[in-house]
N, C-alpha and C. Protein backbone atom coordinates (compact mmCIF):
# COMPACT_ATOMS: atom_id res chain seq x y z
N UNK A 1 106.32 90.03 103.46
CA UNK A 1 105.92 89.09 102.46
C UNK A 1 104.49 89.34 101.99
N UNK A 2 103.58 89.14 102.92
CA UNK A 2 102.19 89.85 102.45
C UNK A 2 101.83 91.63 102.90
N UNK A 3 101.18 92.17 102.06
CA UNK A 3 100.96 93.58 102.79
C UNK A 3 99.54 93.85 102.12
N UNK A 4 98.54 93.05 101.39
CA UNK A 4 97.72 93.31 100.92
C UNK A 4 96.87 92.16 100.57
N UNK A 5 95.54 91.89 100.73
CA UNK A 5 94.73 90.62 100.24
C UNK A 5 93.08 91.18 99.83
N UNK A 6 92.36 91.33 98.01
CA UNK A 6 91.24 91.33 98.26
C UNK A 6 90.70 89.93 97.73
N UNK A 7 89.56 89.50 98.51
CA UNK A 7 88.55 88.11 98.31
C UNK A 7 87.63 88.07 98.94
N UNK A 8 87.47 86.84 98.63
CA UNK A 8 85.40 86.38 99.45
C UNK A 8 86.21 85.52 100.88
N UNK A 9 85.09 86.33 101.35
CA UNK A 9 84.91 85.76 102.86
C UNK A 9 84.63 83.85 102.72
N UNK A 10 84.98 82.88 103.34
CA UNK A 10 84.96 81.90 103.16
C UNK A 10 84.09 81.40 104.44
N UNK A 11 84.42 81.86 105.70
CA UNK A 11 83.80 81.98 106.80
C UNK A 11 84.21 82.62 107.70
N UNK A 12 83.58 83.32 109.01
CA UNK A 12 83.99 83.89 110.16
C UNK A 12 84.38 83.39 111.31
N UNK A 13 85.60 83.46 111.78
CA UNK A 13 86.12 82.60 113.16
C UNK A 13 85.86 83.90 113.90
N UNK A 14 85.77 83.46 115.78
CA UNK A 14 85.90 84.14 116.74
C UNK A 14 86.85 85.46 116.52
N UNK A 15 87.87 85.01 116.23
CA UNK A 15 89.26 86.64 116.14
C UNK A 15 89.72 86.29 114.40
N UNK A 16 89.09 85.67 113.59
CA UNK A 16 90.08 85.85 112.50
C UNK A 16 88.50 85.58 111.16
N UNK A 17 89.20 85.93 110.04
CA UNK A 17 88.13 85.51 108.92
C UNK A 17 89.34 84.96 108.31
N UNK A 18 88.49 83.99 107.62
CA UNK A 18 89.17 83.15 106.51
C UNK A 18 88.63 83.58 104.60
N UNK A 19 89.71 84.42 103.77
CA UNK A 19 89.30 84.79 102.47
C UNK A 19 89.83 83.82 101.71
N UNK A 20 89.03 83.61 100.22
CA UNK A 20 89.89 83.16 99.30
C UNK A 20 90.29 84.35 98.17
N UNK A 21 91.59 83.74 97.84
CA UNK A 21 92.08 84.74 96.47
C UNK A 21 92.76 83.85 95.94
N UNK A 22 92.27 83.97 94.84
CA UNK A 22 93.03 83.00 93.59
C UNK A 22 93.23 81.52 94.00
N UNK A 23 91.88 81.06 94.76
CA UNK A 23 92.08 79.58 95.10
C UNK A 23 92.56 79.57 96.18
N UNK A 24 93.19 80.38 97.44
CA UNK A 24 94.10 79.87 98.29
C UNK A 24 93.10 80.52 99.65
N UNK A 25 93.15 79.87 100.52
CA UNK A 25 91.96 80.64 101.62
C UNK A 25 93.10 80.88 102.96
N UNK A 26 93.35 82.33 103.06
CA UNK A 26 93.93 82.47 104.08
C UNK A 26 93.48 83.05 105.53
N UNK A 27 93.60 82.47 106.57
CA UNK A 27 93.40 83.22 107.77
C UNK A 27 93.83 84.23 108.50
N UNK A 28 93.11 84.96 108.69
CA UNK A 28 93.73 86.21 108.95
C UNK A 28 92.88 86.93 110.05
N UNK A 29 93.99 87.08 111.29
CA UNK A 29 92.63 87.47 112.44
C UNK A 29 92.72 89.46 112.23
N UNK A 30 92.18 89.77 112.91
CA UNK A 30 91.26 91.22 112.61
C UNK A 30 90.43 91.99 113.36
N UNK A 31 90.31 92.85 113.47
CA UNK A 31 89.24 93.53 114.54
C UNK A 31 88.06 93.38 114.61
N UNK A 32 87.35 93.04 115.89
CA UNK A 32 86.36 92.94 116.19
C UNK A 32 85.16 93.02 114.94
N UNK A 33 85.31 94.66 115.07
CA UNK A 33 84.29 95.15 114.22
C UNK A 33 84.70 94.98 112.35
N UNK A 34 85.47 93.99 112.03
CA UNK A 34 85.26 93.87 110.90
C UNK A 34 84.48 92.16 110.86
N UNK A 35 85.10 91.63 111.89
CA UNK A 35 84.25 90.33 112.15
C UNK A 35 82.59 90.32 112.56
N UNK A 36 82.11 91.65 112.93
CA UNK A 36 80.92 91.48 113.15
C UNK A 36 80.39 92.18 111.87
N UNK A 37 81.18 92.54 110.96
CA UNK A 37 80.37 93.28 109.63
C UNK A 37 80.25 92.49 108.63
N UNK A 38 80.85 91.79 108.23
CA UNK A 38 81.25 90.51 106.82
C UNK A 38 80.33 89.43 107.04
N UNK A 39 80.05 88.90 106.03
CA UNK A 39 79.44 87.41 105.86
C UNK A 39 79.81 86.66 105.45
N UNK A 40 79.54 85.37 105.03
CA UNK A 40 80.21 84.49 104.20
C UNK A 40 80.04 84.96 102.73
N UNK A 41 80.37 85.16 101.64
CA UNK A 41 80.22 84.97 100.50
C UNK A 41 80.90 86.64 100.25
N UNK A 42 81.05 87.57 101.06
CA UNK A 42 81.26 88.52 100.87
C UNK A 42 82.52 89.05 100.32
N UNK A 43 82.38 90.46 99.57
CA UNK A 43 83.91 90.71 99.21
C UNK A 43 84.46 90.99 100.12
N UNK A 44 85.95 91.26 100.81
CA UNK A 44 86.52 91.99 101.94
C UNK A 44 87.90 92.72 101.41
N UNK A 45 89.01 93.58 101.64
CA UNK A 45 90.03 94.01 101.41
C UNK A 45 90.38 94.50 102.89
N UNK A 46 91.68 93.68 102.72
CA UNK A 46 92.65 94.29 103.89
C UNK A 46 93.94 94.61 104.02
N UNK A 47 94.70 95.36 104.64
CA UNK A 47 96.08 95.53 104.42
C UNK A 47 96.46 94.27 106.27
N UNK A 48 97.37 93.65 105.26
CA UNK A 48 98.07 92.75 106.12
C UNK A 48 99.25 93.17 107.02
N UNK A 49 99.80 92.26 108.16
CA UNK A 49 100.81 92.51 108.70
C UNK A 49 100.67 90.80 109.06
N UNK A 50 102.34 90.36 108.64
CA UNK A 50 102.94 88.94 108.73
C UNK A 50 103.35 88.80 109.89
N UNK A 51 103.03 88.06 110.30
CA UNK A 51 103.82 88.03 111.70
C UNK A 51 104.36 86.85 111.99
N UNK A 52 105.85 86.47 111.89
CA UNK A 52 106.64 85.34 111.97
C UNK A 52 107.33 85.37 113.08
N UNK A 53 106.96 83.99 114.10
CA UNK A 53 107.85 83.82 115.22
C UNK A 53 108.52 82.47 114.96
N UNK A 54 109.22 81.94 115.94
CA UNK A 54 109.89 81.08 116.14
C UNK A 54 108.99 79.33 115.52
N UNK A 55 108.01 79.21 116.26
CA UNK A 55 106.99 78.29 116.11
C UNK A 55 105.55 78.57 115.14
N UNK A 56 105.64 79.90 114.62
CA UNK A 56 104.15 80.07 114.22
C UNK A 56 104.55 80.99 113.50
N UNK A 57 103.29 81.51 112.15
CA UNK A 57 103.05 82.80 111.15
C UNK A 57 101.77 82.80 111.65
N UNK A 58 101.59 83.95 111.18
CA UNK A 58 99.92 84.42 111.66
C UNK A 58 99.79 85.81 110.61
N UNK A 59 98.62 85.89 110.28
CA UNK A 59 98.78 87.29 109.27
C UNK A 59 97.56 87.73 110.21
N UNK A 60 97.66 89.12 110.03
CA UNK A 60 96.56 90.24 110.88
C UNK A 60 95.88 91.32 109.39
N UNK A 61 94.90 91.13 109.59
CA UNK A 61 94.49 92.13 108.60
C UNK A 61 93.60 93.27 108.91
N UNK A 62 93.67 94.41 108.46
CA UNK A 62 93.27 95.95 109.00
C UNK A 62 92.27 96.98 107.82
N UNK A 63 91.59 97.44 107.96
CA UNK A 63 90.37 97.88 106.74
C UNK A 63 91.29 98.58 106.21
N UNK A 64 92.05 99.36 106.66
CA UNK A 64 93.27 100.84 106.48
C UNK A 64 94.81 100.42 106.64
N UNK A 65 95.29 101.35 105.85
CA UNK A 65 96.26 100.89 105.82
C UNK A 65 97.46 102.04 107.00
N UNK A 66 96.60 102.57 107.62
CA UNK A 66 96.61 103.36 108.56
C UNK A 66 96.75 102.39 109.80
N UNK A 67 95.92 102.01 110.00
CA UNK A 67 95.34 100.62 110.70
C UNK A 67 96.53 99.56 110.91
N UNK A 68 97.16 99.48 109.81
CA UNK A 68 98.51 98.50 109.97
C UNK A 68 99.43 99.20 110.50
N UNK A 69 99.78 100.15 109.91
CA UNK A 69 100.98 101.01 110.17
C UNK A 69 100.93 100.99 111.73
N UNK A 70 99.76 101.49 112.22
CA UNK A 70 99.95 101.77 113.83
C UNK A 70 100.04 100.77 114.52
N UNK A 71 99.61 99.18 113.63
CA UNK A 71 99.59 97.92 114.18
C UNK A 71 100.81 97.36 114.73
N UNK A 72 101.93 97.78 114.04
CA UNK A 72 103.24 97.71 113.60
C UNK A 72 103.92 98.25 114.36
N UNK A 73 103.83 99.77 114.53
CA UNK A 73 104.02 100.52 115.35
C UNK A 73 104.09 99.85 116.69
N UNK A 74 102.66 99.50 117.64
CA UNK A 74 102.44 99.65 118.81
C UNK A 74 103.53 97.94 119.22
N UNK A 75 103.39 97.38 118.24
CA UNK A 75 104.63 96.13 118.05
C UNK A 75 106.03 96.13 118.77
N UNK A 76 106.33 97.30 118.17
CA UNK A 76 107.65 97.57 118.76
C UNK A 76 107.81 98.14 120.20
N UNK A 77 106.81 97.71 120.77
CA UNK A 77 106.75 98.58 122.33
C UNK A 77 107.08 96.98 123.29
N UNK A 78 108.07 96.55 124.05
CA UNK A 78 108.17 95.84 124.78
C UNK A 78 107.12 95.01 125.56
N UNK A 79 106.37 94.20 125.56
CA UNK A 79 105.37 93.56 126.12
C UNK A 79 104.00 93.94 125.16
N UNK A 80 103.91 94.41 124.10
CA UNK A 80 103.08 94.65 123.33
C UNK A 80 102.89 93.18 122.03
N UNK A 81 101.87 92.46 122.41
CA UNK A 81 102.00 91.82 121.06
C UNK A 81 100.56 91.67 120.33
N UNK A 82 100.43 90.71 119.46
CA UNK A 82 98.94 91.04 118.64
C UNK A 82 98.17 90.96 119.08
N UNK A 83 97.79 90.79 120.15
CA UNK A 83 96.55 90.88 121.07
C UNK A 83 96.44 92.04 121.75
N UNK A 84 97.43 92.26 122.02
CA UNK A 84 97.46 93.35 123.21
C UNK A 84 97.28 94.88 121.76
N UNK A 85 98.02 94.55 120.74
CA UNK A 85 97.53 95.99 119.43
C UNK A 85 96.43 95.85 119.05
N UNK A 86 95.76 94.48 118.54
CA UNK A 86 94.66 94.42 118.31
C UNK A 86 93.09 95.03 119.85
N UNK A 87 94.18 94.92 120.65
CA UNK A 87 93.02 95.35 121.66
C UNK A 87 92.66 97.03 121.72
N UNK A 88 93.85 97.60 121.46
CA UNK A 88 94.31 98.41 121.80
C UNK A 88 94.14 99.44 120.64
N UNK A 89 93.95 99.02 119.19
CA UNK A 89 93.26 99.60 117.98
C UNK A 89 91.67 98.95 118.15
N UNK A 90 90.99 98.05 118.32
CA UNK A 90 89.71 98.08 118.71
C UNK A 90 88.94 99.04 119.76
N UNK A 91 89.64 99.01 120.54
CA UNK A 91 89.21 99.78 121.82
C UNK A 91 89.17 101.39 121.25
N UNK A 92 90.09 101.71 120.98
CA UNK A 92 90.11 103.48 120.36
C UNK A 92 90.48 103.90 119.01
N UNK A 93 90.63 102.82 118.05
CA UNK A 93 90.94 103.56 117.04
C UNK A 93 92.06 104.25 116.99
N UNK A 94 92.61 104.50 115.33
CA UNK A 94 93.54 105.27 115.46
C UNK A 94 93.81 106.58 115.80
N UNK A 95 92.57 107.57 115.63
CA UNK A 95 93.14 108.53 115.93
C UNK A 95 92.95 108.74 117.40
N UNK A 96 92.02 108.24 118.15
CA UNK A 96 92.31 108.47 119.92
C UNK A 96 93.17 107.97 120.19
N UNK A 97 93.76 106.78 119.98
CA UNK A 97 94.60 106.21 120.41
C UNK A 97 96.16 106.96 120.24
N UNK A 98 96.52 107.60 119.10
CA UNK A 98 97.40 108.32 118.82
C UNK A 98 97.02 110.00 119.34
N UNK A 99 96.05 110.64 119.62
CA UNK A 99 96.28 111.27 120.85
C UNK A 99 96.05 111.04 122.45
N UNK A 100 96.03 110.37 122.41
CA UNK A 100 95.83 109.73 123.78
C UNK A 100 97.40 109.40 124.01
N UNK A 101 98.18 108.90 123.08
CA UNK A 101 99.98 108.98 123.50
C UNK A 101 100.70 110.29 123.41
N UNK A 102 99.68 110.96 122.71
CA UNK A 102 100.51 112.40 122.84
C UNK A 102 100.41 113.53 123.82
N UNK A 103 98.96 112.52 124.41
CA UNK A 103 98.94 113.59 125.43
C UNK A 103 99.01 112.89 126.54
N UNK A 104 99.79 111.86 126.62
CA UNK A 104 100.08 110.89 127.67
C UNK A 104 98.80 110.37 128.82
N UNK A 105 97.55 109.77 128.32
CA UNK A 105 96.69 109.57 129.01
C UNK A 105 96.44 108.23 129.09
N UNK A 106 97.30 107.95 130.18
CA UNK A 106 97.85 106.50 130.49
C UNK A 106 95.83 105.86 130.96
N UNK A 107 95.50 106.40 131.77
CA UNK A 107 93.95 105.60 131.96
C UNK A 107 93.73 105.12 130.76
N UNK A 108 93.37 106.38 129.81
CA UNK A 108 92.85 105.87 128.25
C UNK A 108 92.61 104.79 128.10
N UNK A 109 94.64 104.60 127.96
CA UNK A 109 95.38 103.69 127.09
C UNK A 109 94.87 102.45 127.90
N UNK A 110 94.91 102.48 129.46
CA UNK A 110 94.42 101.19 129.84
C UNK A 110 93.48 100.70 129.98
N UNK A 111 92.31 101.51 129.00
CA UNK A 111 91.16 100.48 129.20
C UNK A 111 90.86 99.98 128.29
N UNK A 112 91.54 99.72 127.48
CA UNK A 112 92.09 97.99 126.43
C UNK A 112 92.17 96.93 127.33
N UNK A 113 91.46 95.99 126.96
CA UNK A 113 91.65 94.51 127.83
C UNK A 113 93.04 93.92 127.29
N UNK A 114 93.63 93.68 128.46
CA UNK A 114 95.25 93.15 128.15
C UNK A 114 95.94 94.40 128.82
N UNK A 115 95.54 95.42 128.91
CA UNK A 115 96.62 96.88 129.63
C UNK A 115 96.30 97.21 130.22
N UNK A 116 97.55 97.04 131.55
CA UNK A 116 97.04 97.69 132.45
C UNK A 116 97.97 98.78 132.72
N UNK A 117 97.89 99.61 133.82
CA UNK A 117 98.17 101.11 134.02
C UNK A 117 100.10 100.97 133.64
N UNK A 118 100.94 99.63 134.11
CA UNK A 118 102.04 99.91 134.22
C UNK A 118 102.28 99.19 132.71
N UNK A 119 101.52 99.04 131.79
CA UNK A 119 102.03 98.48 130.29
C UNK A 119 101.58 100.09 129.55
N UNK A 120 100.52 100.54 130.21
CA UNK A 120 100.45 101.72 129.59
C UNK A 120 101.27 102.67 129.73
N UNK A 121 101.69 103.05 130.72
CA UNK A 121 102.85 104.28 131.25
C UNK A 121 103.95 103.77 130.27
N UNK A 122 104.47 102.41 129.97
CA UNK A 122 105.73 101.83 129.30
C UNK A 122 105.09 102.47 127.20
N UNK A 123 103.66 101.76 127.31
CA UNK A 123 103.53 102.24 125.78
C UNK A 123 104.14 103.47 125.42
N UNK A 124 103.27 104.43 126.35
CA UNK A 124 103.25 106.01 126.22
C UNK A 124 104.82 106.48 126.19
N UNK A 125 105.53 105.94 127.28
CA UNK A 125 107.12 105.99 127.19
C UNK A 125 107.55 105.69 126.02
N UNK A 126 107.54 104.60 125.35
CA UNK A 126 108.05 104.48 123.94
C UNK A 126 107.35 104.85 123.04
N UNK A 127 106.63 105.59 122.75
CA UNK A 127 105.46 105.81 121.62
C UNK A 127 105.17 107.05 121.57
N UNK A 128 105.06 107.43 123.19
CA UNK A 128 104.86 109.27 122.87
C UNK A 128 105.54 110.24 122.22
N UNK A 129 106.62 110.24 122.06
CA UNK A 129 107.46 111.20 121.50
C UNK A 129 106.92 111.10 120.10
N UNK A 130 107.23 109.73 119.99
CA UNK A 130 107.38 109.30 118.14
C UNK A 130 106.11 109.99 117.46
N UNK A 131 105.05 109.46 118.54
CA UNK A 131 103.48 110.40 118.04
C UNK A 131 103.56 111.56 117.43
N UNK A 132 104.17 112.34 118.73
CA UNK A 132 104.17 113.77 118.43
C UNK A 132 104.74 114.41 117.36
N UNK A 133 105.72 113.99 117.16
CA UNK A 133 107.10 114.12 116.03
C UNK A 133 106.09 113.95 114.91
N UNK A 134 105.63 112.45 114.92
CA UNK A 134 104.59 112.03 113.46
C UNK A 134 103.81 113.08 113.37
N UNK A 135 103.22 113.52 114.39
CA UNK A 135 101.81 114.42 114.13
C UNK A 135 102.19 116.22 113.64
N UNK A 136 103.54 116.28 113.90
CA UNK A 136 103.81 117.84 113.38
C UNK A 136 104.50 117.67 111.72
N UNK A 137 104.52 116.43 111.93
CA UNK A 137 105.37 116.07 110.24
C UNK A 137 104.74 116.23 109.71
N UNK A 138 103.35 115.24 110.14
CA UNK A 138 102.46 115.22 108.96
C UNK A 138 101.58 116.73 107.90
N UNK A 139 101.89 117.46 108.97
CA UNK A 139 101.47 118.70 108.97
C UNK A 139 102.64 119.47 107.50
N UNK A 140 103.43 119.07 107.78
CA UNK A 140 104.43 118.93 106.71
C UNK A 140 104.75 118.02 105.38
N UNK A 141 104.06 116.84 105.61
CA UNK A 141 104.19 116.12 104.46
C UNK A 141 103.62 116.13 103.27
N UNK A 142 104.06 115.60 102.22
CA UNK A 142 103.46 115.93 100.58
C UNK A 142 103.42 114.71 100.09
N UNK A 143 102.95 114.46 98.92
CA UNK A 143 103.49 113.07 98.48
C UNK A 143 104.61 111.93 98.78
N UNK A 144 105.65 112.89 98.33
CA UNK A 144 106.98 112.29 98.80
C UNK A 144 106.72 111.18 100.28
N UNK A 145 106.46 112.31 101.18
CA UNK A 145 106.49 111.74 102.30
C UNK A 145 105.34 110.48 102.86
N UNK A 146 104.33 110.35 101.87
CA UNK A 146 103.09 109.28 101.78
C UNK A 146 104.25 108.15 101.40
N UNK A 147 104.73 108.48 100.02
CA UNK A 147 105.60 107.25 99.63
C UNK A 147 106.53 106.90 100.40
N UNK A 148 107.45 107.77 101.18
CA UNK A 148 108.12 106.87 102.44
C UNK A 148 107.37 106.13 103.31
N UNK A 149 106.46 106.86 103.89
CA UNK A 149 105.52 105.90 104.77
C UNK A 149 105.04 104.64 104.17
N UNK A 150 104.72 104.81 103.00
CA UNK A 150 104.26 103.24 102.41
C UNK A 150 105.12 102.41 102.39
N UNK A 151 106.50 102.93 102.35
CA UNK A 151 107.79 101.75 101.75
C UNK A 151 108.20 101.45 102.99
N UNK A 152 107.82 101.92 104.52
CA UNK A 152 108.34 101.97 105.64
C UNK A 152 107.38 100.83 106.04
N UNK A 153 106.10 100.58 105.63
CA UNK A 153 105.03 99.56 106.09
C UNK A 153 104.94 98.76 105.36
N UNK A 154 105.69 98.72 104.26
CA UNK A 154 105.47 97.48 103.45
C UNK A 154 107.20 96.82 104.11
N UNK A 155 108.10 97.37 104.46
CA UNK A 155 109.06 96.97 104.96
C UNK A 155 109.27 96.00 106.14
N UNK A 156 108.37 97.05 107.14
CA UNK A 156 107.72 96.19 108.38
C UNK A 156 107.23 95.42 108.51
N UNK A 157 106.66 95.29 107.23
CA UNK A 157 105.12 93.63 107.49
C UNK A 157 106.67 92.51 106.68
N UNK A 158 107.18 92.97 106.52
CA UNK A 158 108.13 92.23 106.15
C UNK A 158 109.51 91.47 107.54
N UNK A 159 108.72 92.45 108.95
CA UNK A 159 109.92 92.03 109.67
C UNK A 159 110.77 93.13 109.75
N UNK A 160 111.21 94.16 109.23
CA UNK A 160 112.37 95.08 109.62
C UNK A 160 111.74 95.64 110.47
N UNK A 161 112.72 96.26 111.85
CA UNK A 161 112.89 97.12 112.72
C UNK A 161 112.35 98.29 112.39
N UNK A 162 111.57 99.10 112.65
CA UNK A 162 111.27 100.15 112.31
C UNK A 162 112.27 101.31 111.54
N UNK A 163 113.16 101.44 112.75
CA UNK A 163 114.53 102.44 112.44
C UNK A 163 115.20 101.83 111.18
N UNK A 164 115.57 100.74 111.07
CA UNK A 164 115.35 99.87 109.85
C UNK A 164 114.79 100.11 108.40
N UNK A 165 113.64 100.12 108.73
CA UNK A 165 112.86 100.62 107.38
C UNK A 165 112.64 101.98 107.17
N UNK A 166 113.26 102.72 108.11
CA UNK A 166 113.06 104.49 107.61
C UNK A 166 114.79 104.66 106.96
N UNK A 167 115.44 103.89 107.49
CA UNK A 167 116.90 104.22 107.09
C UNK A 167 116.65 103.56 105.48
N UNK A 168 116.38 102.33 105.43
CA UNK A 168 115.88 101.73 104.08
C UNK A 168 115.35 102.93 103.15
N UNK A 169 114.12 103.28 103.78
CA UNK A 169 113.49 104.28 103.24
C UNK A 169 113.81 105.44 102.34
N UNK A 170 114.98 105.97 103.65
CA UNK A 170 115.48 107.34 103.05
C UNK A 170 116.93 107.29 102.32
N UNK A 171 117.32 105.78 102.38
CA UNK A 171 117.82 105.69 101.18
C UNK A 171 117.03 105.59 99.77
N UNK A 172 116.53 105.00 99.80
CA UNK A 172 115.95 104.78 98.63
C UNK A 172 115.56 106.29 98.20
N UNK A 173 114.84 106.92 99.03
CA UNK A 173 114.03 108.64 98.22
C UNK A 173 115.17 109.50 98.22
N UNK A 174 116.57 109.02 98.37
CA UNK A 174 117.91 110.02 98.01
C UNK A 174 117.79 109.67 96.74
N UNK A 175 117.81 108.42 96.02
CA UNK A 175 117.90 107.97 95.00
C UNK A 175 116.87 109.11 93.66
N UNK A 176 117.09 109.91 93.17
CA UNK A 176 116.36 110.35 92.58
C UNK A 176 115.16 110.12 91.13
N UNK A 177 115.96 109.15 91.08
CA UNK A 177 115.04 108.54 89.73
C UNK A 177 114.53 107.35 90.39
N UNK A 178 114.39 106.76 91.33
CA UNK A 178 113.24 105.87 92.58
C UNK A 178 112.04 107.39 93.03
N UNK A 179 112.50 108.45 93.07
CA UNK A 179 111.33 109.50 93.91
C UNK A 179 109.98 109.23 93.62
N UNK A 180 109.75 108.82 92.29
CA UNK A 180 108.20 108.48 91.89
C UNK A 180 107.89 107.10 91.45
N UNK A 181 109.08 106.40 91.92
CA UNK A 181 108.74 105.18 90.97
C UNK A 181 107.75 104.35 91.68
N UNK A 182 106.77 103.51 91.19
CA UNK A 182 105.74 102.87 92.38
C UNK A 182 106.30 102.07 93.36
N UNK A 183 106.00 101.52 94.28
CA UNK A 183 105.80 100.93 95.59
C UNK A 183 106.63 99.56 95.47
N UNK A 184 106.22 98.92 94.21
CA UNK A 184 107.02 97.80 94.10
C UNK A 184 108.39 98.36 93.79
N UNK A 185 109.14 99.10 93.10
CA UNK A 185 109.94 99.08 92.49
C UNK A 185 110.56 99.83 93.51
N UNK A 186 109.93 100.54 94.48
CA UNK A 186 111.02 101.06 95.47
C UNK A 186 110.61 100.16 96.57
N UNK A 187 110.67 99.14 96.65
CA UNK A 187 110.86 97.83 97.83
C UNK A 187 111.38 97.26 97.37
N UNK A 188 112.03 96.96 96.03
CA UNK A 188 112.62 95.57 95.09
C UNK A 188 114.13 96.56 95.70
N UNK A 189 114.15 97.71 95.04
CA UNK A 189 115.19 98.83 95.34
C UNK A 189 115.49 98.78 96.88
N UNK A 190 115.41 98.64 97.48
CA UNK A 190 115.40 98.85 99.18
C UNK A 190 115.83 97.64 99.81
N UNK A 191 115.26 96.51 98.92
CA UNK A 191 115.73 95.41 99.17
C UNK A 191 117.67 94.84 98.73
N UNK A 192 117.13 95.02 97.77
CA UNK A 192 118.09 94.69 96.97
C UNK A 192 119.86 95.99 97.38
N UNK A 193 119.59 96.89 98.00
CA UNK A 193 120.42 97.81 98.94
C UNK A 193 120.74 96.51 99.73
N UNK A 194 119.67 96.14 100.87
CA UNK A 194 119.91 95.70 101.75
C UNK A 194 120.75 94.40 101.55
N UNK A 195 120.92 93.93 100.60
CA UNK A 195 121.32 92.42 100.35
C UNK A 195 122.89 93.19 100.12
């Protein structure tokens, strides 16, 4: 539902900032280090991730949209939730953090507050492969493959399963007259499959 917000800082909470856009002031918690950089009155831009449970929404917002993707990512790991990603992208960033699963360095991973050695061995179990795979693709990818990734993270902040939104995905980029079409129009498309 959301995957993007720019506005003025309204004020700074402990784990979240509060922006306005177009009148509406939303909260949105965030990493450390974007909470110790912003002020009140300031501009900010972030790529969002929605997060809807049973009792609560909460939106998370990330400088990169890199930043979400892996947010999303580390989501789908069993006992992983926004505290424990948010700790866990503060602590190392994306790119240590994504070799640090590829080269399975479970300490690393656990010196994020919230992980400890046997949540890390479980991350690295579900996450390492996928790393690696990502990291020789990318080596391979072109445009095309930017635009799947985008329609795969705008899918996710939406709630789909990962495997989910790549199957979504690669329907949609079979579609040949969707191959270039922008971002909205291949999520309206992806959607509208899915229904």
């Amino acid at each position: 539902m959301y995957a993007h917000i720019r506005g003025s800082v309204l004020w700074v909470e402990d784990d979240a900032v509060v922006i306005s856009a177009n009148g509406l002031g939303l909260r949105i918690r965030t990493l450390p280090a974007v909470l110790s950089s912003v002020t009140e009155g300031a501009s900010l831009e972030l790529y969002l991730h929605h997060i809807v449970r049973e009792d609560s929404e909460a939106l998370v917002g990330f400088p990169t949209r890199d930043q979400a993707r892996l947010f999303a990512t580390l989501l789908d790991v069993s006992g992983v939730g926004p505290k424990v990603a948010i700790a866990l992208l503060a602590t190392h960033g994306p790119d240590l953090l994504r070799r640090a699963l590829v080269d399975g360095d479970e300490s690393l991973i656990a010196k994020a507050p919230g992980v400890g050695k046997r949540l890390a061995a479980r991350i690295i179990v579900e996450l390492g492969d996928r790393m690696s795979r990502e990291a020789s693709a990318e080596d391979e990818v072109g445009a095309k493959g930017d635009a799947d990734r985008d329609l795969q993270g705008a899918l996710r902040s939406l709630g789909f399963p990962a495997r989910e939104a790549k199957e979504m995905a690669g329907a949609v980029s079979a579609n040949a007259a969707l191959a270039t079409a922008p971002l909205a129009d291949r999520l309206r498309a992806a959607l509208k499959e899915r229904a």
